[in-house]
N, C-alpha and C. Protein backbone atom coordinates (compact mmCIF):
# COMPACT_ATOMS: atom_id res chain seq x y z
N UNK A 1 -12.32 -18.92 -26.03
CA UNK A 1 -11.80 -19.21 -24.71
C UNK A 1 -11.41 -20.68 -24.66
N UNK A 2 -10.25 -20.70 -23.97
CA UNK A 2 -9.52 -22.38 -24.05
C UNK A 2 -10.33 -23.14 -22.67
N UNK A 3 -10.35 -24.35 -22.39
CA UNK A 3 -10.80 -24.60 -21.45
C UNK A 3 -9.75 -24.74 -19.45
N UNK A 4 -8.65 -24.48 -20.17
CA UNK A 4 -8.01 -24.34 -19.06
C UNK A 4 -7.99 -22.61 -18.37
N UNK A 5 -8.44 -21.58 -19.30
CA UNK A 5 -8.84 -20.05 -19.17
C UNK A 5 -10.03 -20.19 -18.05
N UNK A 6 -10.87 -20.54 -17.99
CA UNK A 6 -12.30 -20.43 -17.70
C UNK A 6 -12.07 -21.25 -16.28
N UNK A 7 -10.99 -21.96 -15.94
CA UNK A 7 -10.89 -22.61 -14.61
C UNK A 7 -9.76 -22.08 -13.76
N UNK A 8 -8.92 -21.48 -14.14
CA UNK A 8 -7.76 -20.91 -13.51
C UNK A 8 -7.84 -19.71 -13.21
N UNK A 9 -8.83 -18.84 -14.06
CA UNK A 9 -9.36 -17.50 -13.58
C UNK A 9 -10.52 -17.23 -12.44
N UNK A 10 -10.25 -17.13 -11.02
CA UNK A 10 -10.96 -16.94 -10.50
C UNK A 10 -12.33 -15.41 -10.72
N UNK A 11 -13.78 -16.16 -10.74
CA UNK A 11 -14.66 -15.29 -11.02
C UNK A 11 -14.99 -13.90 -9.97
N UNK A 12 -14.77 -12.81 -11.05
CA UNK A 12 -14.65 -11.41 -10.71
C UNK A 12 -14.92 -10.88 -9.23
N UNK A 13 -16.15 -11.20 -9.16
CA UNK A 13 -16.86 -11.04 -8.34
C UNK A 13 -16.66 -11.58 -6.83
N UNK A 14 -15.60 -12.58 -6.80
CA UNK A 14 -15.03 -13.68 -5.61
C UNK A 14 -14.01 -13.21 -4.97
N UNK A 15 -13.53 -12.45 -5.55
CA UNK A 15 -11.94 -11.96 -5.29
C UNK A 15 -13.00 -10.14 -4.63
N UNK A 16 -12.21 -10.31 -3.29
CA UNK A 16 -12.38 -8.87 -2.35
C UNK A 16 -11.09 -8.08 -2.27
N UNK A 17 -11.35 -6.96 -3.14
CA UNK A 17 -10.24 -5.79 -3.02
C UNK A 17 -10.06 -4.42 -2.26
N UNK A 18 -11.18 -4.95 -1.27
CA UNK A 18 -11.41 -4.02 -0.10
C UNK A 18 -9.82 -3.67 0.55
N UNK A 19 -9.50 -4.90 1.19
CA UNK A 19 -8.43 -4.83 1.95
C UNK A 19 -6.83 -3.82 1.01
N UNK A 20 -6.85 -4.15 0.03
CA UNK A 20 -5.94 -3.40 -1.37
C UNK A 20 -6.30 -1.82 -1.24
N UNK A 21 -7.46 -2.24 -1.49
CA UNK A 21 -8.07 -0.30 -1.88
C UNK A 21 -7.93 0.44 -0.58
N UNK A 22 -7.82 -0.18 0.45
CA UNK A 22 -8.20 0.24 1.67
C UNK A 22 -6.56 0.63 1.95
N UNK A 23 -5.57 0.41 1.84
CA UNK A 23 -4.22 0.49 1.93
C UNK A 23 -3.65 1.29 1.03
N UNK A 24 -4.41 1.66 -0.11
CA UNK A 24 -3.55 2.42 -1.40
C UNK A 24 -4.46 3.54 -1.47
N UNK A 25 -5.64 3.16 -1.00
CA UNK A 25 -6.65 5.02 -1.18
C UNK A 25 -6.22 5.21 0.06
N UNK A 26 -7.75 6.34 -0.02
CA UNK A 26 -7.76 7.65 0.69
C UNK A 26 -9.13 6.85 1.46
N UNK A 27 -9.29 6.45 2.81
CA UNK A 27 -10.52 6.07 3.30
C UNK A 27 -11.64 6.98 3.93
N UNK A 28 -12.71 7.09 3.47
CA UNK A 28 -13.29 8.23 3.92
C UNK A 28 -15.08 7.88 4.39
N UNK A 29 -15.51 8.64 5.19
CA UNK A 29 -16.81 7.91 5.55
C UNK A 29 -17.89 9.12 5.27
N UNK A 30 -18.78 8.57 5.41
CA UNK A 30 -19.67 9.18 4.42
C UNK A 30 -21.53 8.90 5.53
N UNK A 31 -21.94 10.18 5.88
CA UNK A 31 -23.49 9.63 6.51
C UNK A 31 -24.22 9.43 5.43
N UNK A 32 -25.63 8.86 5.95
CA UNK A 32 -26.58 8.05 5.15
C UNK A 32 -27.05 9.79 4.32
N UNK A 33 -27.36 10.09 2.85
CA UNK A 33 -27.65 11.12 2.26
C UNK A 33 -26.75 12.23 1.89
N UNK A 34 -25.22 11.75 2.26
CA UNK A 34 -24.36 12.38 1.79
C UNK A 34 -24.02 12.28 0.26
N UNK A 35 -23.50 12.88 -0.76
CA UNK A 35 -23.67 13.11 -1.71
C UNK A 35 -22.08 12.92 -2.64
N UNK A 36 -21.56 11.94 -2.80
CA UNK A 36 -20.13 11.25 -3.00
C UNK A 36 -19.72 12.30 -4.21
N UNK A 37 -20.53 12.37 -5.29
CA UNK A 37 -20.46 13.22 -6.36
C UNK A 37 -21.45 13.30 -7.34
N UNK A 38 -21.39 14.67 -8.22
CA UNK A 38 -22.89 14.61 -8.60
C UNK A 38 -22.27 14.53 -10.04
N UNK A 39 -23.67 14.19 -11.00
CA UNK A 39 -23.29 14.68 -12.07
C UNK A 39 -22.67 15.88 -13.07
N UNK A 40 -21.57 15.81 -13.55
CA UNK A 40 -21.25 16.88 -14.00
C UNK A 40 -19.52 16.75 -13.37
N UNK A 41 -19.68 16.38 -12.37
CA UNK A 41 -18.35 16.76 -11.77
C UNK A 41 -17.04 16.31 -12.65
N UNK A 42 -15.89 16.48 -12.11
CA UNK A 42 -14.55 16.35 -12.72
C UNK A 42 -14.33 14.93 -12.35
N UNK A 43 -14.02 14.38 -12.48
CA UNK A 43 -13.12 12.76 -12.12
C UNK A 43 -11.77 13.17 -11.07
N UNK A 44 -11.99 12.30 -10.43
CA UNK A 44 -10.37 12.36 -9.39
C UNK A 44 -10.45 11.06 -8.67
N UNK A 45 -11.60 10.42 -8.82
CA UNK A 45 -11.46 8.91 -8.19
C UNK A 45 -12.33 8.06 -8.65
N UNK A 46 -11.87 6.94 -8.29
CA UNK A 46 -12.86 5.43 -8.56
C UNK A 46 -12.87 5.08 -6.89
N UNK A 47 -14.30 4.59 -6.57
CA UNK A 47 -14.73 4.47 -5.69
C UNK A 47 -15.12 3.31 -5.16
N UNK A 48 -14.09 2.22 -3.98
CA UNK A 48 -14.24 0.80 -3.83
C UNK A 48 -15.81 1.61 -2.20
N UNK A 49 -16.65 0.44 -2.24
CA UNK A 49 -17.34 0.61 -1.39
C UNK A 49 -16.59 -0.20 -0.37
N UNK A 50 -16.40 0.40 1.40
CA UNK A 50 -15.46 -0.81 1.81
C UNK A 50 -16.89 -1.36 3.19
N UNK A 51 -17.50 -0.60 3.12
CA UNK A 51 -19.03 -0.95 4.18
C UNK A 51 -20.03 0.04 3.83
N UNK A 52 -21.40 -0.22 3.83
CA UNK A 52 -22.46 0.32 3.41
C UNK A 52 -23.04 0.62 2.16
N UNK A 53 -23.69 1.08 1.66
CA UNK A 53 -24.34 1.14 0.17
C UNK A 53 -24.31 2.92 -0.25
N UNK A 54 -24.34 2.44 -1.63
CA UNK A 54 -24.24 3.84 -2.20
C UNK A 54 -25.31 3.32 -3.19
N UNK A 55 -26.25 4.96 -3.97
CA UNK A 55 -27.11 4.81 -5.03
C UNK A 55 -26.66 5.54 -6.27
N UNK A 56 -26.38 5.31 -7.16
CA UNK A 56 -26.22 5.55 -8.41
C UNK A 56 -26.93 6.04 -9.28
N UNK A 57 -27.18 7.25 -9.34
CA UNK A 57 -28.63 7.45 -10.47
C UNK A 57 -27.99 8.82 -11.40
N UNK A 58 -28.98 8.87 -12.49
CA UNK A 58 -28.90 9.50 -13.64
C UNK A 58 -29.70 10.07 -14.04
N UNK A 59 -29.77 12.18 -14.40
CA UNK A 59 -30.82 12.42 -14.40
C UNK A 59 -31.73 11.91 -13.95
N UNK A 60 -31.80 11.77 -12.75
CA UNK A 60 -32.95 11.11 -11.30
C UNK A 60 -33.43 9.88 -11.44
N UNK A 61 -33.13 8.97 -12.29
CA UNK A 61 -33.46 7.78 -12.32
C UNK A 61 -32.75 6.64 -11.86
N UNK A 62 -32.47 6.21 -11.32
CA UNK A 62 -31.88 4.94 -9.54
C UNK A 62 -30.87 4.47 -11.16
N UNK A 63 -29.93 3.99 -11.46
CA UNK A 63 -29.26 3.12 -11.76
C UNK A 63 -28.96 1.97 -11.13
N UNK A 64 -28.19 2.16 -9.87
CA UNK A 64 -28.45 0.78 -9.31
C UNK A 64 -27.74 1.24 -7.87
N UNK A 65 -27.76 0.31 -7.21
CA UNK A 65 -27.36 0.03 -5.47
C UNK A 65 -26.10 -0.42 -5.48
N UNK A 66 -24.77 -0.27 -4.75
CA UNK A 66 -23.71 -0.46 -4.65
C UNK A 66 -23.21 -0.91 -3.21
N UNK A 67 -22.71 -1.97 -3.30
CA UNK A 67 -22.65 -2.75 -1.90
C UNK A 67 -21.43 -2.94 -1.29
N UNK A 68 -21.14 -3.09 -0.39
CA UNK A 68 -19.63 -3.52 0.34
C UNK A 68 -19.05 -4.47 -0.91
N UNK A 69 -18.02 -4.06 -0.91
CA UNK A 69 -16.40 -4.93 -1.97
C UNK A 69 -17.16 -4.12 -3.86
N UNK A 70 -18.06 -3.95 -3.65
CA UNK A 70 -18.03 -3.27 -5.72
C UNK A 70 -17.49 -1.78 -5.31
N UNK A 71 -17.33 -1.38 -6.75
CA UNK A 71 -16.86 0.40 -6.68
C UNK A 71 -17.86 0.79 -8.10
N UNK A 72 -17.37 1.91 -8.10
CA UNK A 72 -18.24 3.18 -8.90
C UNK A 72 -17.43 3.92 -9.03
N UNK A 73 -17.88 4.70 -10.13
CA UNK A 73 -16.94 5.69 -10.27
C UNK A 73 -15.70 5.29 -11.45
N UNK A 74 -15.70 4.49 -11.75
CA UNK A 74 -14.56 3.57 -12.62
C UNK A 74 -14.28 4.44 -14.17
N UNK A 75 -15.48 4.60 -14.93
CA UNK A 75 -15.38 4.88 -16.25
C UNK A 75 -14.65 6.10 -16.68
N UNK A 76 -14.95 7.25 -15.49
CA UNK A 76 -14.71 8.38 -15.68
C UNK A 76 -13.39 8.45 -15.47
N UNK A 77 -12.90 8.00 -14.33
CA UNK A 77 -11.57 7.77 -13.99
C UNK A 77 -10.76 7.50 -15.06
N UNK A 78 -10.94 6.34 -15.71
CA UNK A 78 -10.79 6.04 -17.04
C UNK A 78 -10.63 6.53 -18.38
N UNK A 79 -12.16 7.00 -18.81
CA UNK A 79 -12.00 8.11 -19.73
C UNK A 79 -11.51 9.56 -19.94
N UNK A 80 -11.31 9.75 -18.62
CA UNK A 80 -11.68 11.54 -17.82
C UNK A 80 -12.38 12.32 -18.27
N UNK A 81 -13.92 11.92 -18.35
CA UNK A 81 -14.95 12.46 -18.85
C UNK A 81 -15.49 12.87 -17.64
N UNK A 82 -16.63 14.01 -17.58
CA UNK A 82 -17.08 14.43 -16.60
C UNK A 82 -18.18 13.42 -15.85
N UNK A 83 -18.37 13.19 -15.18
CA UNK A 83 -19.31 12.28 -13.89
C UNK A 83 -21.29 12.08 -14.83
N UNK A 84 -21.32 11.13 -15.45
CA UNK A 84 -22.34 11.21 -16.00
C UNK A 84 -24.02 10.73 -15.09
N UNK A 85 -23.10 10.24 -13.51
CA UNK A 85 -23.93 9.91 -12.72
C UNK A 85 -24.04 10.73 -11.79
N UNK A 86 -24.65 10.38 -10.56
CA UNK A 86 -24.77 11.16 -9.28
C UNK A 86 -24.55 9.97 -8.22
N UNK A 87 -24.15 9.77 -7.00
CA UNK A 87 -23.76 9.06 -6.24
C UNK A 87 -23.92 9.36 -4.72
N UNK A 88 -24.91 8.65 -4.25
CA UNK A 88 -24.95 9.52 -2.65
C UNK A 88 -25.04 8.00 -1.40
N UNK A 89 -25.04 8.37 -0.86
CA UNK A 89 -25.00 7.17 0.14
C UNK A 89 -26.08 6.98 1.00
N UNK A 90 -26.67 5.80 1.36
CA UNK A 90 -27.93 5.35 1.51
C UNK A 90 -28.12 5.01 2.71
N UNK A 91 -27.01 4.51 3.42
CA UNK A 91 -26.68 4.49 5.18
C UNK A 91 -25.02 4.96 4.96
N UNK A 92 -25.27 4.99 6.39
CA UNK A 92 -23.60 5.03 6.58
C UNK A 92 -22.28 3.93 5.72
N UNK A 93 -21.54 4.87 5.42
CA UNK A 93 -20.16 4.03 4.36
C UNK A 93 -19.37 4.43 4.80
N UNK A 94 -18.04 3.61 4.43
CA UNK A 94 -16.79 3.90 4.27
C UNK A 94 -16.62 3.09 3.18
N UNK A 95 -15.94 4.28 2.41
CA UNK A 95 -15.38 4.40 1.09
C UNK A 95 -14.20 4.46 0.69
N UNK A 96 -13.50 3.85 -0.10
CA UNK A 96 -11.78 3.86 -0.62
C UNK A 96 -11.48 4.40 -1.66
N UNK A 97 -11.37 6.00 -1.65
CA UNK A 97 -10.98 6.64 -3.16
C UNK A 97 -9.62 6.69 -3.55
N UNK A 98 -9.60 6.06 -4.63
CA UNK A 98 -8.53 5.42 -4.81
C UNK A 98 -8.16 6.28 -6.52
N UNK A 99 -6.81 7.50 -6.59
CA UNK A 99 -6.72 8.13 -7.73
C UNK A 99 -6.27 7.83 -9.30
N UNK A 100 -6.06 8.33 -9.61
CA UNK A 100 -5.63 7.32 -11.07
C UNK A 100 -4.16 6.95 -11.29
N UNK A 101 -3.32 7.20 -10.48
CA UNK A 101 -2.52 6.66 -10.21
C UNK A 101 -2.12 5.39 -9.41
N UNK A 102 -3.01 5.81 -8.41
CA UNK A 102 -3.46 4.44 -7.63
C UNK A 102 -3.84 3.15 -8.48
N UNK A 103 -5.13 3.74 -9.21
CA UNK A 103 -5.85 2.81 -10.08
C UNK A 103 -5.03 2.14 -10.79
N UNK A 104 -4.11 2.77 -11.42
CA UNK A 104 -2.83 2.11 -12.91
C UNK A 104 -2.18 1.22 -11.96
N UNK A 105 -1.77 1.63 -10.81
CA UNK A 105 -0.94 0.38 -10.31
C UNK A 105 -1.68 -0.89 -9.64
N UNK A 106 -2.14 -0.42 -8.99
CA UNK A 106 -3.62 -1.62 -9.47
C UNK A 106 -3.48 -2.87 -10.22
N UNK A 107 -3.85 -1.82 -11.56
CA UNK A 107 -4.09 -2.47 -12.93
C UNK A 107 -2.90 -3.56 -13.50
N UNK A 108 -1.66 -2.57 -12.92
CA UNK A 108 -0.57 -3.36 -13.53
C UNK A 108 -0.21 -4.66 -12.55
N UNK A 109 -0.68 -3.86 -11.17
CA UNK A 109 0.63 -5.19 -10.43
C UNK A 109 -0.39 -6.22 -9.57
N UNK A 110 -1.64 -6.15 -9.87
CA UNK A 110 -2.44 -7.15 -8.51
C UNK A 110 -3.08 -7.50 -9.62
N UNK A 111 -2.90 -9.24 -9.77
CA UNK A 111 -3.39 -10.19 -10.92
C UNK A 111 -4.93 -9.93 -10.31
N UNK A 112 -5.37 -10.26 -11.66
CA UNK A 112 -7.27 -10.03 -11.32
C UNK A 112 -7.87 -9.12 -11.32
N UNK A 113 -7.07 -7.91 -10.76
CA UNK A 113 -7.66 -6.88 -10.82
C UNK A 113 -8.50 -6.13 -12.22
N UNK A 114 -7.84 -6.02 -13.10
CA UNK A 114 -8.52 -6.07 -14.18
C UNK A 114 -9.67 -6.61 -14.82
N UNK A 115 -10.09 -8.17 -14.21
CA UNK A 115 -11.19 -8.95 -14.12
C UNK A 115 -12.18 -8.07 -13.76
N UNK A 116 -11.84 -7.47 -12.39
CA UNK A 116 -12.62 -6.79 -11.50
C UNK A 116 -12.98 -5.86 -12.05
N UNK A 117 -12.21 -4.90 -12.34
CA UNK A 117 -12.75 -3.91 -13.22
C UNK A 117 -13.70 -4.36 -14.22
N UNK A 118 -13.17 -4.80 -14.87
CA UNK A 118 -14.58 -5.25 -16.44
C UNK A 118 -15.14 -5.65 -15.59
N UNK A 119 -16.15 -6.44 -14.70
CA UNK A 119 -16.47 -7.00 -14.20
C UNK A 119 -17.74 -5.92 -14.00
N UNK A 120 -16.86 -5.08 -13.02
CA UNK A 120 -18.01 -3.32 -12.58
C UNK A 120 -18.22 -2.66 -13.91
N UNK A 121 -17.49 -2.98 -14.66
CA UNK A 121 -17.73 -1.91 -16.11
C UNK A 121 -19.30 -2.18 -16.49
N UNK A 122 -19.59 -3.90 -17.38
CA UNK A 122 -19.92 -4.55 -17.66
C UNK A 122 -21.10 -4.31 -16.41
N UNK A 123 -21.48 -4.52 -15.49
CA UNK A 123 -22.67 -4.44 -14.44
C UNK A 123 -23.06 -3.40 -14.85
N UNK A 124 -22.08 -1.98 -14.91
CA UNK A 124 -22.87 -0.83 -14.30
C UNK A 124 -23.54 -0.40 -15.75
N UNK A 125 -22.98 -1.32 -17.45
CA UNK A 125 -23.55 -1.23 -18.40
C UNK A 125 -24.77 -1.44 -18.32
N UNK A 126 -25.01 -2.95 -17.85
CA UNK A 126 -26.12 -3.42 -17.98
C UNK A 126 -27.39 -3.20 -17.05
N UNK A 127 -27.12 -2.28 -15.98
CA UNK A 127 -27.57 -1.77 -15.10
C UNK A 127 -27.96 -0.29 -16.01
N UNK A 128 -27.34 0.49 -16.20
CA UNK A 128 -27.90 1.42 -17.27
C UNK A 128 -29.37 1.34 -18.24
N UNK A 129 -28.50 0.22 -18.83
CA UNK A 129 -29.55 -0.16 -20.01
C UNK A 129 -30.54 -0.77 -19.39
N UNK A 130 -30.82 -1.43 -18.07
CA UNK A 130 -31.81 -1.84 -17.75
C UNK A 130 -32.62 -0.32 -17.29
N UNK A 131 -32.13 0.67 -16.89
CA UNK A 131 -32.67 1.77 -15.84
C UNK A 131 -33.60 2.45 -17.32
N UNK A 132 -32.73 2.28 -18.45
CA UNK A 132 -33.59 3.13 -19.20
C UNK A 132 -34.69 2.94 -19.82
């Protein structure tokens, strides 16, 4: 990494793509114990949280907590592998499912975005490997 890389890239995590996701998905709300998707399922979205928390777990073990501005749901979207998590909501949300078409343009045309992504990739890794 050069040293002008590491200052001109604003860090992942700073940049809110609520307002984006919220304009290009599908916004949908969700009560506290509703059940976003379980394991096993098909892929059809990546999931920006736009208010409230969602829980993440695996074969019943918590992966991690998901907060206003992160998403979930990313890998599968990605790979189009089946849902290796479960996802339910912990209070009330509104959520931005956003399809893979959505996602690619995204990817291509809103600088950073990609940051963002690795960003959730990379967490929800190390969030894994911590759960296990």
């Amino acid at each position: 990494m050069n040293e002008l890389s590491s200052t001109t890239r604003p860090a992942a995590h700073t940049i809110d793509f609520r307002q984006l996701a919220r304009g290009l998905g599908t916004v949908l709300n969700y009560a506290s114990g509703d059940v976003v998707f379980r394991e096993g399922d098909e892929p059809a979205y990546a999931y920006i949280v736009l208010t409230g928390k969602i829980e993440v777990s695996s074969h019943g073990k918590l992966i991690e907590q998901v907060s206003e501005g992160r998403a979930f749901g990313i890998i599968s979207l990605i790979d189009r592998k089946k849902r290796s998590a479960t996802a339910k909501a912990l209070e009330q949300s509104e959520i931005a499912l956003v399809d893979s078409k959505q996602f690619r343009f995204m990817v291509e045309t809103t600088p950073n975005f990609v940051w963002y992504v690795l960003s959730e990739v990379v967490d929800r890794l190390r969030a894994t490997n911590s759960a296990l």
